[in-house]
N, C-alpha and C. Protein backbone atom coordinates (compact mmCIF):
# COMPACT_ATOMS: atom_id res chain seq x y z
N UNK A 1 5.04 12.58 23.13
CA UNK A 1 5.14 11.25 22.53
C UNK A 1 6.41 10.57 23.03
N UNK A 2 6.37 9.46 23.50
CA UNK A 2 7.48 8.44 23.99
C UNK A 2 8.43 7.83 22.65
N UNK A 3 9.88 8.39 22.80
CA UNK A 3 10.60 8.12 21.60
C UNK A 3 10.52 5.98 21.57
N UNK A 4 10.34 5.54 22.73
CA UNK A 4 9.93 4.51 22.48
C UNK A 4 9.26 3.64 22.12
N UNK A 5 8.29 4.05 22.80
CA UNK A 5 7.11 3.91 21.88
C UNK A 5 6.85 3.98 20.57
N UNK A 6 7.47 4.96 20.12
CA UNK A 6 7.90 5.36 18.60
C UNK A 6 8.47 4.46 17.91
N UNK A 7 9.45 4.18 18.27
CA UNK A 7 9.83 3.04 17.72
C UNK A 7 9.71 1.65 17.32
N UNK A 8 9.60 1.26 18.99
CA UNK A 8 8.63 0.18 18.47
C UNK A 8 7.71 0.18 17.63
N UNK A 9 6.82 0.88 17.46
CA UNK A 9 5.62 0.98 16.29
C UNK A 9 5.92 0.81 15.24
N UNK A 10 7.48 1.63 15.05
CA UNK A 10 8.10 1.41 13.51
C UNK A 10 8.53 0.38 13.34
N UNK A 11 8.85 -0.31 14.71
CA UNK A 11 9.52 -1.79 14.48
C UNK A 11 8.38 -2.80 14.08
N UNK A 12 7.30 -2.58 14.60
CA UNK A 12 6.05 -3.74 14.80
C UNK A 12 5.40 -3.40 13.29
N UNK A 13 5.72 -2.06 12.59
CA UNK A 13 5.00 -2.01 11.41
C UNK A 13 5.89 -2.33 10.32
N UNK A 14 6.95 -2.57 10.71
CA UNK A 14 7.99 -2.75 9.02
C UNK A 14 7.86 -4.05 9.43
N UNK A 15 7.88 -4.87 10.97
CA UNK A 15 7.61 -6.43 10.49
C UNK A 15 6.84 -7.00 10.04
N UNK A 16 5.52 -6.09 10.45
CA UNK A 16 4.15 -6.91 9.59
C UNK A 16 4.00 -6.78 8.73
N UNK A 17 4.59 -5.34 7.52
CA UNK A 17 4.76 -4.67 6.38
C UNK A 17 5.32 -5.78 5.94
N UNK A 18 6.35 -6.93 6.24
CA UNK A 18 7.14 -7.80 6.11
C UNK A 18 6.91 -9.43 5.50
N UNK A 19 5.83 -9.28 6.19
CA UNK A 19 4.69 -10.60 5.65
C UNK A 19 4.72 -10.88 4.33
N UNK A 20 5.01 -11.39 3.39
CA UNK A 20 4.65 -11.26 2.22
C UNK A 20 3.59 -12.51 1.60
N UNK A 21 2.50 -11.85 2.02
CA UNK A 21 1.43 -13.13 1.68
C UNK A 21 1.17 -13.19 0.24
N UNK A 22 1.60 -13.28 -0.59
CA UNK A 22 1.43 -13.35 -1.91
C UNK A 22 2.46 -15.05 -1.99
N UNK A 23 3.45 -14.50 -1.41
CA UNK A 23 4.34 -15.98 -1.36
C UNK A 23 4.03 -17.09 -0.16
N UNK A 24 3.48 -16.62 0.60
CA UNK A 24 2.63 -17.55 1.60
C UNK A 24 1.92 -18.42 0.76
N UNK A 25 1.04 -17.73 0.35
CA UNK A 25 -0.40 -18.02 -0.74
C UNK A 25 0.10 -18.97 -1.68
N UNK A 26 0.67 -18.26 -2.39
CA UNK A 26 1.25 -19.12 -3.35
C UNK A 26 2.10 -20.59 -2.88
N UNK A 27 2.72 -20.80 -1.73
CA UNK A 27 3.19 -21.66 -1.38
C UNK A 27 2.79 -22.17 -1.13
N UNK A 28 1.81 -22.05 -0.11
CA UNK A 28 0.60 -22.87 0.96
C UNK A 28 -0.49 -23.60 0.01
N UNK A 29 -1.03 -23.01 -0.94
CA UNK A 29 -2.34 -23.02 -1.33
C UNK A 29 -2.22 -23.82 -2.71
N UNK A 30 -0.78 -23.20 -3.42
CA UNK A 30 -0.68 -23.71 -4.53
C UNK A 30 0.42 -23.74 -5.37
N UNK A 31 0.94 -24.14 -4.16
CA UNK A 31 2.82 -25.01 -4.53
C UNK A 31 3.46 -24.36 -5.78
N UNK A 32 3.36 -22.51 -5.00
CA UNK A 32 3.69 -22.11 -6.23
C UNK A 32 4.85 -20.45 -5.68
N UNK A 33 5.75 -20.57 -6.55
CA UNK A 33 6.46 -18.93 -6.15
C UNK A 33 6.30 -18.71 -7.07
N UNK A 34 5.44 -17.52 -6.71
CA UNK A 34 5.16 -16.08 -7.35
C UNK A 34 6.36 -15.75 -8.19
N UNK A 35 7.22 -15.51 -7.54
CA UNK A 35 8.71 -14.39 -7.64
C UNK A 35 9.35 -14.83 -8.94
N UNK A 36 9.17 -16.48 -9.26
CA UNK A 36 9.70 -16.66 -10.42
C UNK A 36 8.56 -16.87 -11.58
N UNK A 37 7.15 -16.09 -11.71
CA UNK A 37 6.21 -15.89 -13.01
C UNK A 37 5.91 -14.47 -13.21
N UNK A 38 5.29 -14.03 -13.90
CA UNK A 38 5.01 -12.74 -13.68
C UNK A 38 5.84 -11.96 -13.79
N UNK A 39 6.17 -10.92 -13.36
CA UNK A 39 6.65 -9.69 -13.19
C UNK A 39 7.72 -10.14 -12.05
N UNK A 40 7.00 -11.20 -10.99
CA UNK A 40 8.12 -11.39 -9.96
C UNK A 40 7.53 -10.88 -8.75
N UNK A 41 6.80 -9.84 -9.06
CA UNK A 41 6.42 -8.93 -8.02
C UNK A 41 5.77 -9.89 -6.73
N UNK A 42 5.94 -9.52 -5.75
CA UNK A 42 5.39 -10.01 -4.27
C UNK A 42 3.70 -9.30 -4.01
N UNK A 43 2.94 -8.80 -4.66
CA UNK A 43 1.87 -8.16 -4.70
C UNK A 43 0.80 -8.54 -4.97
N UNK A 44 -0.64 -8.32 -4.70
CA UNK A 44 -1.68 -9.41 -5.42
C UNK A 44 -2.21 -8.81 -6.99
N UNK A 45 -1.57 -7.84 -7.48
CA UNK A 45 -2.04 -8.18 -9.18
C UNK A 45 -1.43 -8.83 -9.74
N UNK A 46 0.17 -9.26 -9.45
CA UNK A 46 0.90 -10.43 -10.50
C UNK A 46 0.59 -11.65 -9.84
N UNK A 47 -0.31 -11.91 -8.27
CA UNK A 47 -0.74 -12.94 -7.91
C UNK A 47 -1.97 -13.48 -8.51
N UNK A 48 -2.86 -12.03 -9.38
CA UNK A 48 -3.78 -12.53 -9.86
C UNK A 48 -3.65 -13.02 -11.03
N UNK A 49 -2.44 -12.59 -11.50
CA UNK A 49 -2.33 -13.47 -13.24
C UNK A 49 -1.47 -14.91 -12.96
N UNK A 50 -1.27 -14.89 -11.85
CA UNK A 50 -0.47 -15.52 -12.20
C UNK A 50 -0.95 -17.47 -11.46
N UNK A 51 -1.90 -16.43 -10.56
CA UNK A 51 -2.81 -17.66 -9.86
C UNK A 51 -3.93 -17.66 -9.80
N UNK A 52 -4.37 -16.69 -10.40
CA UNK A 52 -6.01 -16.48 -10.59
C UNK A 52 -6.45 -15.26 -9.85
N UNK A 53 -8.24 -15.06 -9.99
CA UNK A 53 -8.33 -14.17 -9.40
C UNK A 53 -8.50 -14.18 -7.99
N UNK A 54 -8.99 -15.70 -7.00
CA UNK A 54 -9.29 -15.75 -6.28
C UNK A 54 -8.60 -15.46 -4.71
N UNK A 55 -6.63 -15.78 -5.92
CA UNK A 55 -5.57 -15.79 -4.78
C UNK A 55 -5.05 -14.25 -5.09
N UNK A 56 -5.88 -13.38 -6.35
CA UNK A 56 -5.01 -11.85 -6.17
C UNK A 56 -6.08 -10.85 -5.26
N UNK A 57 -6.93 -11.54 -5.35
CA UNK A 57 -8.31 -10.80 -4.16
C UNK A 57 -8.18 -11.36 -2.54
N UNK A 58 -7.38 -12.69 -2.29
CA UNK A 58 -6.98 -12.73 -1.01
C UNK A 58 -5.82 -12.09 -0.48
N UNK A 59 -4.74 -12.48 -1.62
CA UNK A 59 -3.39 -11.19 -1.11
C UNK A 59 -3.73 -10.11 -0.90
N UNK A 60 -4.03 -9.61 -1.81
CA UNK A 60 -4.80 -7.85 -1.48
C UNK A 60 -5.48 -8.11 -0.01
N UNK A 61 -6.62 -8.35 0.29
CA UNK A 61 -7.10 -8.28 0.87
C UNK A 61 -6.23 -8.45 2.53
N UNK A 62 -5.25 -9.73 2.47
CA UNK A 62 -4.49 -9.30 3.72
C UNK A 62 -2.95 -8.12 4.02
N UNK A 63 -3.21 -8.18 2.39
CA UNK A 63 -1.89 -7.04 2.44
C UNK A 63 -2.46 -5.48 3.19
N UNK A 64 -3.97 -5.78 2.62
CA UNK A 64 -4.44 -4.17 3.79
C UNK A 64 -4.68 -4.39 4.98
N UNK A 65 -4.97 -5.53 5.12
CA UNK A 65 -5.75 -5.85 6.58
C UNK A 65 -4.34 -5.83 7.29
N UNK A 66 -2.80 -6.08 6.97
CA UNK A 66 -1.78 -6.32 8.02
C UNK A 66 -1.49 -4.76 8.19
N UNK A 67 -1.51 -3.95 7.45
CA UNK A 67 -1.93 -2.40 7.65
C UNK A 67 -2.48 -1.68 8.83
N UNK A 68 -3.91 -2.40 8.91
CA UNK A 68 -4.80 -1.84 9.55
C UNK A 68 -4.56 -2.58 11.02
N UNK A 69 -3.96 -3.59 11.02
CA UNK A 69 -3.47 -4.51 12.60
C UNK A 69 -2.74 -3.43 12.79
N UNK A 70 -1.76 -2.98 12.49
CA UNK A 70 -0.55 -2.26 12.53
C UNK A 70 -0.78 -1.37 12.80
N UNK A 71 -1.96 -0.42 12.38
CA UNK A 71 -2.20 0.84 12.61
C UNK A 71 -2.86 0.56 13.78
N UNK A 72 -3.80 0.06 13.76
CA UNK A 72 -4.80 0.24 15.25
C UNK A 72 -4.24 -0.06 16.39
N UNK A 73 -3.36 -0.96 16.32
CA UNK A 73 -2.52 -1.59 17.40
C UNK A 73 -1.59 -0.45 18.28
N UNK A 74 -1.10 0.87 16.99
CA UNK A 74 0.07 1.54 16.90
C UNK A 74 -1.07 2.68 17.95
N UNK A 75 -2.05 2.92 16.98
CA UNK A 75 -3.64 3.42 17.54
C UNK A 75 -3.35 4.02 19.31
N UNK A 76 -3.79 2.94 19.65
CA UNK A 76 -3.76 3.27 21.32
C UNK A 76 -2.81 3.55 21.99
N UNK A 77 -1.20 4.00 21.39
CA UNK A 77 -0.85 4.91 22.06
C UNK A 77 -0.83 6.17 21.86
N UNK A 78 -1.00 6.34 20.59
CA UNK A 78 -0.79 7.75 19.76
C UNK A 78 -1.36 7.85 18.41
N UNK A 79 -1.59 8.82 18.00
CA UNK A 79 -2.01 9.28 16.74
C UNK A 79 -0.44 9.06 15.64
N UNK A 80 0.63 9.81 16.23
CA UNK A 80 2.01 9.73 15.62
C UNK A 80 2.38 8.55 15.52
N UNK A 81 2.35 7.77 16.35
CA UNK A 81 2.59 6.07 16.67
C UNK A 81 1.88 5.59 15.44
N UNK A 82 1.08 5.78 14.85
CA UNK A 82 -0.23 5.08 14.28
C UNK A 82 0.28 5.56 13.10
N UNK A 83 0.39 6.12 12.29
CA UNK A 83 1.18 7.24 11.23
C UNK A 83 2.22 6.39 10.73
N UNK A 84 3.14 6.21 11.76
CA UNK A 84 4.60 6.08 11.00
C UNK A 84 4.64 4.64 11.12
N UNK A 85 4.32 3.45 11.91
CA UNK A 85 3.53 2.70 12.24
C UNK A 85 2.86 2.27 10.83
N UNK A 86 2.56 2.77 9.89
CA UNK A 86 1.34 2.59 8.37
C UNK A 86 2.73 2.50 7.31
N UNK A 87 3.54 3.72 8.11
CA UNK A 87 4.24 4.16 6.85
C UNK A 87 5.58 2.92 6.83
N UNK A 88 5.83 2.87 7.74
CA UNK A 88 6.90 1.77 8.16
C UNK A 88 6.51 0.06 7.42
N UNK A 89 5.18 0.05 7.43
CA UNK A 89 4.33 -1.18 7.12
C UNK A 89 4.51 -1.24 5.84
N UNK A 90 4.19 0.21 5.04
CA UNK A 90 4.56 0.11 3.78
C UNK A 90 5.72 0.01 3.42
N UNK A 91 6.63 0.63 3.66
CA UNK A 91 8.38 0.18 3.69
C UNK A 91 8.38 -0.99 4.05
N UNK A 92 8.22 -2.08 4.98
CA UNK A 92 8.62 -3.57 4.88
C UNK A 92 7.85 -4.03 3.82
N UNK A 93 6.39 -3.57 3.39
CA UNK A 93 5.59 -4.16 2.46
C UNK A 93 6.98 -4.60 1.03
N UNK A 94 7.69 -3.48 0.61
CA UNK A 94 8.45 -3.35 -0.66
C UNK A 94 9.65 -3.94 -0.12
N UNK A 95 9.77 -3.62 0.84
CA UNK A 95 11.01 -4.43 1.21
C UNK A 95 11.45 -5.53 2.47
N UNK A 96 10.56 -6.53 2.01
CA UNK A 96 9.96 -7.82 3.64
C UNK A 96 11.87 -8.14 3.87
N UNK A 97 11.98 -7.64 4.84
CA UNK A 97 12.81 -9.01 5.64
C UNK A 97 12.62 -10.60 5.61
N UNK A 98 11.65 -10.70 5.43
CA UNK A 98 11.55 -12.46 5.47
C UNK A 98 11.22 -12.31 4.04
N UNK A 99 11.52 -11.72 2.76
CA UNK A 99 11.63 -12.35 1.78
C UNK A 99 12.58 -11.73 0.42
N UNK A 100 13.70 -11.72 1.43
CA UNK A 100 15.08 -11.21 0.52
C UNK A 100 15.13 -9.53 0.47
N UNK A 101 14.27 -8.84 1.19
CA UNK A 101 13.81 -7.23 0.82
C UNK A 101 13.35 -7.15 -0.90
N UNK A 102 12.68 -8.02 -1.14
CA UNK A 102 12.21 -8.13 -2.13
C UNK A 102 10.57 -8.25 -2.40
N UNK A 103 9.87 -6.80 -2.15
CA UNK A 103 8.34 -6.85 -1.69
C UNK A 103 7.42 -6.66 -3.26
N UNK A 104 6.01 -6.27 -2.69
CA UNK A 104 5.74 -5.76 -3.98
C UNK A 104 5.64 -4.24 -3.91
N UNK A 105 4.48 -3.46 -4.27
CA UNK A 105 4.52 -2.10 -4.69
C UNK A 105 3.66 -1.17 -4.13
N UNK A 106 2.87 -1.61 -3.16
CA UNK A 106 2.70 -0.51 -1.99
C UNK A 106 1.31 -0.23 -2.16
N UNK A 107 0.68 -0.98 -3.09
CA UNK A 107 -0.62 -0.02 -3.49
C UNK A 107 -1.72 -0.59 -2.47
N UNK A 108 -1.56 -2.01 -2.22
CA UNK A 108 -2.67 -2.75 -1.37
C UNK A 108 -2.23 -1.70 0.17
N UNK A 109 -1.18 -1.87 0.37
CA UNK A 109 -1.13 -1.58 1.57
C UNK A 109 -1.29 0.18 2.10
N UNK A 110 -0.94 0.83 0.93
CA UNK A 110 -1.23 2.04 0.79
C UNK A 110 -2.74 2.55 1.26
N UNK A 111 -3.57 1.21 0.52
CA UNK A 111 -5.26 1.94 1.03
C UNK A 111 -5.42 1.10 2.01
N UNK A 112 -4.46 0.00 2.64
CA UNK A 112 -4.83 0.07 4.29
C UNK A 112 -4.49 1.21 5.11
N UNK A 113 -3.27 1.85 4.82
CA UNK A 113 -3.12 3.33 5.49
C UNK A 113 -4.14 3.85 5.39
N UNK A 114 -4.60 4.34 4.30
CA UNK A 114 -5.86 5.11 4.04
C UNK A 114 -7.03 4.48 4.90
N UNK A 115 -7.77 3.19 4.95
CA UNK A 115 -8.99 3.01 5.73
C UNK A 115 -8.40 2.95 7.21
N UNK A 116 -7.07 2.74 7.51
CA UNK A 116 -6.95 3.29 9.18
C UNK A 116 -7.07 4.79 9.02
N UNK A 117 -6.91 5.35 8.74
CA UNK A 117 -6.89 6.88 8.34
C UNK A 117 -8.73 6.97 8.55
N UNK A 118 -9.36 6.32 7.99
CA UNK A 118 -10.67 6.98 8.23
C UNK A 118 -11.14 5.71 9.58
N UNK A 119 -10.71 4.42 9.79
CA UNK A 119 -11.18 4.33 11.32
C UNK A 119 -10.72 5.01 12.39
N UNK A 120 -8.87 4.96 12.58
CA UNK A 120 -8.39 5.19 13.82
C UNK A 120 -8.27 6.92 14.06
N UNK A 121 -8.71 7.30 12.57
CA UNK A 121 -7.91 8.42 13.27
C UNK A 121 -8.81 9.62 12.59
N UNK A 122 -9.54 9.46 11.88
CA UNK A 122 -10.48 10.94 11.42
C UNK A 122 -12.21 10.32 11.72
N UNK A 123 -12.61 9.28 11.26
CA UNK A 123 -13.85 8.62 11.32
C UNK A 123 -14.55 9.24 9.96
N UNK A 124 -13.87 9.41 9.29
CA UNK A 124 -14.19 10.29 7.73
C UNK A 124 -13.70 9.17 6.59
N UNK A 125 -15.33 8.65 5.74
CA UNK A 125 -14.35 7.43 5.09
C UNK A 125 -14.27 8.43 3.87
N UNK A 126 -14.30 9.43 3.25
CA UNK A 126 -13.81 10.45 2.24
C UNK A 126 -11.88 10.02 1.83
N UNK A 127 -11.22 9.87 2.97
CA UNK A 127 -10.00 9.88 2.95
C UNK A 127 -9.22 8.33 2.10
N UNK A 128 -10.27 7.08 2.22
CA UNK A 128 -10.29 6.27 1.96
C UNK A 128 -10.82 6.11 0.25
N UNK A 129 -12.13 6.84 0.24
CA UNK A 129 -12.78 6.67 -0.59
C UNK A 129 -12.74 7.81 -2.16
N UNK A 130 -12.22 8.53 -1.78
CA UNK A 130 -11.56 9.41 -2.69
C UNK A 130 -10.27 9.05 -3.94
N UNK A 131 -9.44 8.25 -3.26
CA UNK A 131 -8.61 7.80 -3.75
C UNK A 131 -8.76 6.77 -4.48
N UNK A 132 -9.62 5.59 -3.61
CA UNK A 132 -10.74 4.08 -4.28
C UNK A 132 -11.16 5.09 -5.77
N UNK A 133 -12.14 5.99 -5.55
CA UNK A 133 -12.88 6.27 -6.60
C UNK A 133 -12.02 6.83 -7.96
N UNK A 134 -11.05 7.64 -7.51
CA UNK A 134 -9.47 8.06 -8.53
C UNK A 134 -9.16 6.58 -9.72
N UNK A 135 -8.72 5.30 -8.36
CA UNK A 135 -7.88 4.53 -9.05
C UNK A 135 -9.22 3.66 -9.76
N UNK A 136 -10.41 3.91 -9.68
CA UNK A 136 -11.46 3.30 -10.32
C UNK A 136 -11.53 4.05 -11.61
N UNK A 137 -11.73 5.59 -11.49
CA UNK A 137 -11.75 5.94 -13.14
C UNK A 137 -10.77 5.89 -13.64
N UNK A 138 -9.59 5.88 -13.44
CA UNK A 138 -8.13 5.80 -13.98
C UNK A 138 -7.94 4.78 -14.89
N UNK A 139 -8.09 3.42 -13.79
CA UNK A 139 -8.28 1.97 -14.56
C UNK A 139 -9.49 1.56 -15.50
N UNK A 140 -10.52 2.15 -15.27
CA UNK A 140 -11.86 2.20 -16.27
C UNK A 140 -11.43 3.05 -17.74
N UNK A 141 -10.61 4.17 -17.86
CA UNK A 141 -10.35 5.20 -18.81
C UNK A 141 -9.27 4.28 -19.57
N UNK A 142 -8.02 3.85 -18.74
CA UNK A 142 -6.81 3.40 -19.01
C UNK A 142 -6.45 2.13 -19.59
N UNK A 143 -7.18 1.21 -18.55
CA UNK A 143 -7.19 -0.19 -18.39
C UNK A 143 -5.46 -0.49 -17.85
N UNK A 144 -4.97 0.15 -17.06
CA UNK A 144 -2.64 0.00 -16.60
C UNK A 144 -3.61 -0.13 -14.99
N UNK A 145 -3.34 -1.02 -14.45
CA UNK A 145 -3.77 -1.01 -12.99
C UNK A 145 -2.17 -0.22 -12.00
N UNK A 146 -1.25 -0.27 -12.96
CA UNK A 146 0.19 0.54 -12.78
C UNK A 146 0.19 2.43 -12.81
N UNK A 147 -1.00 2.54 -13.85
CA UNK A 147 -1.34 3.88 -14.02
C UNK A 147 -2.52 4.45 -12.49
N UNK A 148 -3.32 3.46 -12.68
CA UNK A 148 -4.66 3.65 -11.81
C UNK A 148 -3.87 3.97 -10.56
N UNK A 149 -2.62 3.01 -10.21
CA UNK A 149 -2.13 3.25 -8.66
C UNK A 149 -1.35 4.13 -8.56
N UNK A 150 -0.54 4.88 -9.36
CA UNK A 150 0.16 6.33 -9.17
C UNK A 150 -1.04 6.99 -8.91
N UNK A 151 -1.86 6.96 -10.16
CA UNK A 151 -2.87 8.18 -9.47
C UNK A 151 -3.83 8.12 -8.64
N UNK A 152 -4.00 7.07 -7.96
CA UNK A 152 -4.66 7.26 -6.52
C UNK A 152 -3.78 7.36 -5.55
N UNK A 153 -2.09 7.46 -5.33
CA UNK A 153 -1.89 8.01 -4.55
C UNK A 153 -1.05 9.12 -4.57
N UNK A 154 -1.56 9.92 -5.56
CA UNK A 154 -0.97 11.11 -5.99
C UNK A 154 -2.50 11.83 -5.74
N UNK A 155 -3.86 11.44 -5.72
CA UNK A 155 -4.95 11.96 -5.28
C UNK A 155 -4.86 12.03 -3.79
N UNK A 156 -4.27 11.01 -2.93
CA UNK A 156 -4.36 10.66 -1.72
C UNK A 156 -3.79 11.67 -1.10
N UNK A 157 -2.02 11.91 -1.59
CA UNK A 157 -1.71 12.60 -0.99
C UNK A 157 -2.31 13.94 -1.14
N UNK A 158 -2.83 14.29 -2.82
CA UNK A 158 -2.78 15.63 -2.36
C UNK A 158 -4.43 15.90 -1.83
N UNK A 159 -4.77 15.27 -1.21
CA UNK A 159 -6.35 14.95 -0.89
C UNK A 159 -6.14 15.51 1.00
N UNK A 160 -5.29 14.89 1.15
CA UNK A 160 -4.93 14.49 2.55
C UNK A 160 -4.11 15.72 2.74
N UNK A 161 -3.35 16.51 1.88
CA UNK A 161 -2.69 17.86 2.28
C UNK A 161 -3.80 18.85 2.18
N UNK A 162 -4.44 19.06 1.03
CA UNK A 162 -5.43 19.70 0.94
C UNK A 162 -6.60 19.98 2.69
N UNK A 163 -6.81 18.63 2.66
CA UNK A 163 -8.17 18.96 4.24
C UNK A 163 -7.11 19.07 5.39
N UNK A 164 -6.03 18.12 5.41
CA UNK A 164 -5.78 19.04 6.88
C UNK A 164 -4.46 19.85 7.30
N UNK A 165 -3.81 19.92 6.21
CA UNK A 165 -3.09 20.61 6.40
C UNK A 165 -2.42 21.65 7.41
N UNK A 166 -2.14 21.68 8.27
CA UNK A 166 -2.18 22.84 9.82
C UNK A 166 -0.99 22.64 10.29
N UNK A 167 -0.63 23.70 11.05
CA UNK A 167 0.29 23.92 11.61
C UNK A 167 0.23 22.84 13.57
N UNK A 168 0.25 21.81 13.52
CA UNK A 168 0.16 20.69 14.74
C UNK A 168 0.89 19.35 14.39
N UNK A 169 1.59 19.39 15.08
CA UNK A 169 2.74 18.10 14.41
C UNK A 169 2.13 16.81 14.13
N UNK A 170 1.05 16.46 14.88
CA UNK A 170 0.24 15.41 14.30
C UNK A 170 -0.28 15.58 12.76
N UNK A 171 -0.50 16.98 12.39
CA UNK A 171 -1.06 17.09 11.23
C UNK A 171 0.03 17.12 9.87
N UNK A 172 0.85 17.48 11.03
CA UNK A 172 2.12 18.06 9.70
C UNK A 172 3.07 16.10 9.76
N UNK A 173 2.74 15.33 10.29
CA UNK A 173 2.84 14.14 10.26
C UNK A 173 2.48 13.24 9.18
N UNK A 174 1.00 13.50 9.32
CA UNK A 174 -0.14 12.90 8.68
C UNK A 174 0.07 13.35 7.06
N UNK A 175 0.10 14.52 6.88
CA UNK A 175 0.64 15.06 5.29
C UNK A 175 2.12 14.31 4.92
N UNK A 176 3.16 14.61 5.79
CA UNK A 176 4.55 14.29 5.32
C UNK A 176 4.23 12.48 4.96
N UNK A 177 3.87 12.12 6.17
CA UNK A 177 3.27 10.12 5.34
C UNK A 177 3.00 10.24 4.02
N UNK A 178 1.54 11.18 3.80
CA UNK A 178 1.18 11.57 2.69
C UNK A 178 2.04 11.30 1.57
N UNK A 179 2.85 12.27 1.25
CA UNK A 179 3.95 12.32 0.67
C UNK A 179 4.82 11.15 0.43
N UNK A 180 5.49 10.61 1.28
CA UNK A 180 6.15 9.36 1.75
C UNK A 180 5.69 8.34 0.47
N UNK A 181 4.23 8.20 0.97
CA UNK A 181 3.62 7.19 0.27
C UNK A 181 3.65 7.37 -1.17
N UNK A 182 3.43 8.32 -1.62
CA UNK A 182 3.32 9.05 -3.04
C UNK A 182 4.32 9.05 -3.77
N UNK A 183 5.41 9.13 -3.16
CA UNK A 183 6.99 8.98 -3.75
C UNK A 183 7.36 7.49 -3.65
N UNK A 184 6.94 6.72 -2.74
CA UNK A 184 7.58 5.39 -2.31
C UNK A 184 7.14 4.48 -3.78
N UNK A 185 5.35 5.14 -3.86
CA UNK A 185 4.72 4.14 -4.69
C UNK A 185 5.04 4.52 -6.12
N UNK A 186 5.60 5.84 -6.46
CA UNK A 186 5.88 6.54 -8.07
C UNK A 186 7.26 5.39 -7.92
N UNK A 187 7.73 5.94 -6.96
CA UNK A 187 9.22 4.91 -7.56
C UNK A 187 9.60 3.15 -7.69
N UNK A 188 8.30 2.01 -6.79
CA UNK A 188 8.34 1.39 -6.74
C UNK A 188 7.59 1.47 -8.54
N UNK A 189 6.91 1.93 -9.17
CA UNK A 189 6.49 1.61 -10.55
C UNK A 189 7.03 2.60 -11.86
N UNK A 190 8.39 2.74 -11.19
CA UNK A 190 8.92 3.30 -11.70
C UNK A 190 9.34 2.22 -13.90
N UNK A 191 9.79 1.02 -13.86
CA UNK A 191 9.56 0.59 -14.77
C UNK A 191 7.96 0.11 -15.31
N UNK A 192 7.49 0.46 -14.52
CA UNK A 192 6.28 0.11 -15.20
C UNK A 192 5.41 1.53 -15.86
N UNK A 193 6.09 3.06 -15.38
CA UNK A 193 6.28 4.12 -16.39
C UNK A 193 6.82 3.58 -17.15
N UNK A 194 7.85 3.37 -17.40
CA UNK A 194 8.68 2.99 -18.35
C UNK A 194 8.09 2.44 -19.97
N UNK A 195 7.45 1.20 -19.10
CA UNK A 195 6.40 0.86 -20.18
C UNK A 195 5.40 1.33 -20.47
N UNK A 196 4.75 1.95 -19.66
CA UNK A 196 3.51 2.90 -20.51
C UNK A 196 4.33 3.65 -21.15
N UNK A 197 5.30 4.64 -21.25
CA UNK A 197 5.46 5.16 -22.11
C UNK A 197 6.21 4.70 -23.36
N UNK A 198 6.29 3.23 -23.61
CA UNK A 198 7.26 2.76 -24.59
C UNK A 198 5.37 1.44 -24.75
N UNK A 199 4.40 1.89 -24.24
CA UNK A 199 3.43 1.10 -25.24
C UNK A 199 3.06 -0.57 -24.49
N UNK A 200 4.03 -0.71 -24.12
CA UNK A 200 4.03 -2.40 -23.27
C UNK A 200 4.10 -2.58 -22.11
N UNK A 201 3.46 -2.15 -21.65
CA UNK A 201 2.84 -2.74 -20.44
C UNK A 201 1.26 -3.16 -20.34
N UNK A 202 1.70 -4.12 -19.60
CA UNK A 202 -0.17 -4.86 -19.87
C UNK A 202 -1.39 -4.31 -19.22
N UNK A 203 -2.29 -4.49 -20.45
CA UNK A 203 -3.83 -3.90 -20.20
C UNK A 203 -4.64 -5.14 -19.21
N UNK A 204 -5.24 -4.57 -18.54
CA UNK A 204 -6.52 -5.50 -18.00
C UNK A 204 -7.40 -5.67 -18.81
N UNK A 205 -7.91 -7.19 -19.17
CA UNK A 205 -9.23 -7.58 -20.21
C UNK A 205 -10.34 -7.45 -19.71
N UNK A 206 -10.49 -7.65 -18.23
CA UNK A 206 -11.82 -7.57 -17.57
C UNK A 206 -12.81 -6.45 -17.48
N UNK A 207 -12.09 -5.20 -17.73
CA UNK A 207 -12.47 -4.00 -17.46
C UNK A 207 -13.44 -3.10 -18.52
């Protein structure tokens, strides 16, 4: 693997990680910052309370898709490139350069790692869909979309150590991200434990 190459990837994925389309959205669409309603958060669930559902289903939706640019792009030189490249994406995700290092919480972009994970690099959508199905009963049982996303990527990772686990640095790569992600995202909702366990933090009505 080319230490340059390497890098760059990490460079090209913490800038696009960097994007923060929640405040795009909100600016562009509807003369609005996020950062000061809500929670504050740069993410599309305080985009959805806070602008509806239509603009927390488009943030999401490009917060994974700048993921999956990132990965596939990272893709054709390497498997490792492509990896850290996701993981880097998620680190600018929480912490954009273009918006004070003040991101949201990793979860949209987390299951873009995951569906590059089953295009670029296994062709297994299990890796993707395992975790989807976690943060579905979580939030169905719970109604904390804060709860649902620890534990889909506390399924992810240990989903993803579990099948491939091996002794090949690509593999022992692919787990350590794993990880990465699992810790990045416990600690980015770290007050929002807080409030589940003190009772206040908000339920979803839709569910």
């Amino acid at each position: 693997m080319n230490f340059l190459y390497l890098i760059l990837s990490i460079l090209l994925g913490y800038l696009l990680g960097s994007i923060p389309f929640a405040l795009v959205i909100g600016k562009v669409f509807y003369k609005t910052d996020i950062r000061k309603y809500g929670s504050g958060n740069l993410g599309g669930t305080n985009a959805g309370r806070v602008l509806g559902k239509k603009a927390g289903i488009s943030v999401i939706a490009c917060d994974i898709l700048k993921v999956v640019v990132a990965m596939g792009l990272a893709s054709l030189i390497s498997t490792s490139c492509s990896i850290w490249c996701g993981v880097s994406c998620c680190i600018g995700h929480c912490y954009p350069v273009f918006a004070h290092f003040r991101g949201g919480k990793a979860v949209s972009t987390m299951f873009g790692f995951l569906v590059s994970l089953w295009f670029f690099t296994f062709h297994d959508v299990s890796y993707a869909l395992v975790p989807f199905g976690s943060f579905i009963v979580l939030l169905f049982i719970f109604k904390y979309v804060s709860l649902a996303s620890i534990g889909a990527s506390i399924t992810s990772c240990m989903y993803i150590t579990a099948r491939i686990l091996a002794f090949d640095m690509d593999s022992l790569f692919i787990v350590l991200a794993g990880w990465i992600m699992m810790i990045l995202i416990i600690y980015r909702h770290r007050s929002n434990i807080q409030k589940i366990l003190t009772a206040t933090e908000n339920k979803i009505s839709w569910l």
